[in-house]
Protein backbone atom coordinates (compact mmCIF):
# COMPACT_ATOMS: atom_id res chain seq x y z
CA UNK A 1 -63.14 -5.71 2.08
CA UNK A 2 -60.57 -7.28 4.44
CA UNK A 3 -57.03 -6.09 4.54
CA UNK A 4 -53.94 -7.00 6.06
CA UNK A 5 -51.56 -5.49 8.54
CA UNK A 6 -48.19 -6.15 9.06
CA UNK A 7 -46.52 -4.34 11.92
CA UNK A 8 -42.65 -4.44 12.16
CA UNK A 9 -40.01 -5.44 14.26
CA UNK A 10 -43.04 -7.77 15.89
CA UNK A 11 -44.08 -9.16 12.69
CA UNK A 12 -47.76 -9.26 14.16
CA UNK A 13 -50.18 -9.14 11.46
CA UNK A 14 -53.57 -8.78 11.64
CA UNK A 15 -57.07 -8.57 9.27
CA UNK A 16 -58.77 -5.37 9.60
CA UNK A 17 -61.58 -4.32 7.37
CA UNK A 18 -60.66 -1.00 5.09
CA UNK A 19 -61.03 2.50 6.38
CA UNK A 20 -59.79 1.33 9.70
CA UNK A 21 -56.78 3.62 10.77
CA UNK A 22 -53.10 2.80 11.46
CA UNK A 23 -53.53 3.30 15.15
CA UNK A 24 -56.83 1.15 15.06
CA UNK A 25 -55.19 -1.77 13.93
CA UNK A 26 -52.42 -1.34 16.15
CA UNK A 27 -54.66 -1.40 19.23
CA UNK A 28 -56.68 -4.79 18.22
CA UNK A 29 -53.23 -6.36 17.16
CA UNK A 30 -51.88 -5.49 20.74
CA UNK A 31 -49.01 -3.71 19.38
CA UNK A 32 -48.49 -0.42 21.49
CA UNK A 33 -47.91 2.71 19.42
CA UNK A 34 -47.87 5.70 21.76
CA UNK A 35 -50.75 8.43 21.45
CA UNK A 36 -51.76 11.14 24.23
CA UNK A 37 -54.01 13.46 22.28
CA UNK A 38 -56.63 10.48 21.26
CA UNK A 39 -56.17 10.08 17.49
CA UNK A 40 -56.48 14.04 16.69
CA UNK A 41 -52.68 14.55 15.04
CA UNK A 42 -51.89 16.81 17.75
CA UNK A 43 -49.31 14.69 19.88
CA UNK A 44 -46.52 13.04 16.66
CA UNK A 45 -46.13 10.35 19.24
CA UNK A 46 -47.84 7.80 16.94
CA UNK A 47 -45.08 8.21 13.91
CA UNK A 48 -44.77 5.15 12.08
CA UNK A 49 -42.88 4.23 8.70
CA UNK A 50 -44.44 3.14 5.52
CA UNK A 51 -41.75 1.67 2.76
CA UNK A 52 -42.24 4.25 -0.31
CA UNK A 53 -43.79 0.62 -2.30
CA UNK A 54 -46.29 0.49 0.25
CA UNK A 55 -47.77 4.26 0.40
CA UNK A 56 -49.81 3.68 -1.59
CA UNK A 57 -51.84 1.66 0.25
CA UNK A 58 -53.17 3.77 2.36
CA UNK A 59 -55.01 7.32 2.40
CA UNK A 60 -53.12 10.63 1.96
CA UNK A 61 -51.74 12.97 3.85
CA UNK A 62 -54.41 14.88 5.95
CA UNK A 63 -53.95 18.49 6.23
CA UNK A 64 -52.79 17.94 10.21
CA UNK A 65 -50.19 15.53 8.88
CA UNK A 66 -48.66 17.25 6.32
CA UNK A 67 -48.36 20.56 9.19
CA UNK A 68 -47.08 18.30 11.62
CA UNK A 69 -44.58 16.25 9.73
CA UNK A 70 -43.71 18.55 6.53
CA UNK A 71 -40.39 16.78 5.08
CA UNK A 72 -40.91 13.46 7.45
CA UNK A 73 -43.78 12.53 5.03
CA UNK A 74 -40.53 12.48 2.31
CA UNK A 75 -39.21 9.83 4.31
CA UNK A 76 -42.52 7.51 4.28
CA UNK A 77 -43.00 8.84 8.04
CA UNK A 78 -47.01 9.18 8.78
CA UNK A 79 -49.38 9.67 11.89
CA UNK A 80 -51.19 5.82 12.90
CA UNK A 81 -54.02 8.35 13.85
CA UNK A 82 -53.96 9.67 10.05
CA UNK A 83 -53.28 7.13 8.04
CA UNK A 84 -56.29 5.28 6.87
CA UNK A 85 -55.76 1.48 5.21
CA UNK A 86 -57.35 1.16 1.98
CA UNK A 87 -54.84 -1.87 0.60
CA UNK A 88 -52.27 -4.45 2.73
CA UNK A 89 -49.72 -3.03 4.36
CA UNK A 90 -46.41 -3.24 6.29
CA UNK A 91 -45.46 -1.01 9.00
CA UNK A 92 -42.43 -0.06 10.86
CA UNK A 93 -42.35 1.05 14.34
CA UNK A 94 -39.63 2.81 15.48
CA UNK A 95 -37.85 1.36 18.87
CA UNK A 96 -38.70 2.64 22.15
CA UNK A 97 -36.48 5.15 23.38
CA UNK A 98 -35.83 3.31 26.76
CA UNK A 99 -35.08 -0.56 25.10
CA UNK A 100 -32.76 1.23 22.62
CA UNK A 101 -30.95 2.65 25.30
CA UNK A 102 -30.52 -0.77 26.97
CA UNK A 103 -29.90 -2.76 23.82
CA UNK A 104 -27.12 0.01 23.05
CA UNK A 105 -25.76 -0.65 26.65
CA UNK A 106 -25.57 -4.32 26.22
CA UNK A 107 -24.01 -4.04 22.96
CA UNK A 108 -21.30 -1.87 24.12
CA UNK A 109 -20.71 -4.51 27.27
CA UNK A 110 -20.77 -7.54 24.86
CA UNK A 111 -18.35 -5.80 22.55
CA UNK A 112 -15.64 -4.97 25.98
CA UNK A 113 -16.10 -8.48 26.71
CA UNK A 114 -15.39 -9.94 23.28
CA UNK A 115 -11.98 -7.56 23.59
CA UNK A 116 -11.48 -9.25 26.77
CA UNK A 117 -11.09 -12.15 25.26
């Protein structure tokens, strides 16, 4: 059965068949979630959000994930590299470090301008 991904702030979605991983889908939807250890839980850079609604959705917790993450999992935080799809789902990246430094930057000059004026 065909499933759904939705993978936030892109909103790119894509149709992956179930048992396909978190990171999986990611890579054929050409959204980049970090990895360096090759889908074997032992890097945390793939952490993604799942809404609590939505956890269901796909597998549980392996045994690497809940060592790894311990009281992130509370927070709907899970490895792409982990979590397996078994229903649709929507998932939140979290911003790269260097364009949240930037979009801070510009912020803060916007908001001395706006005094400016």
């Amino acid at each position: 059965m065909s499933v759904k991904v939705t993978f936030l702030p892109a909103r790119k979605e894509i149709i992956v068949k179930q048992g396909t991983t978190l990171l999986q889908a990611g890579q054929r939807a050409g959204v980049h979630i970090p990895t360096r250890c090759g889908g074997k839980a032992g890097c945390l850079m793939c952490k993604v959000k799942v809404q609590e609604q939505e956890r269901k959705n796909l597998s549980k917790p392996s045994t690497a994930e809940i060592n790894k993450l311990g009281t992130w999992l509370n927070d709907g935080t899970r490895l792409a590299c982990q979590a397996v799809i078994h229903d649709s789902v929507v998932v939140e990246l979290p911003e790269d470090k260097l364009k949240a430094a930037i979009r801070k930057q510009l912020e803060k000059q916007q908001a001395e301008r706006d005094e400016l004026w």
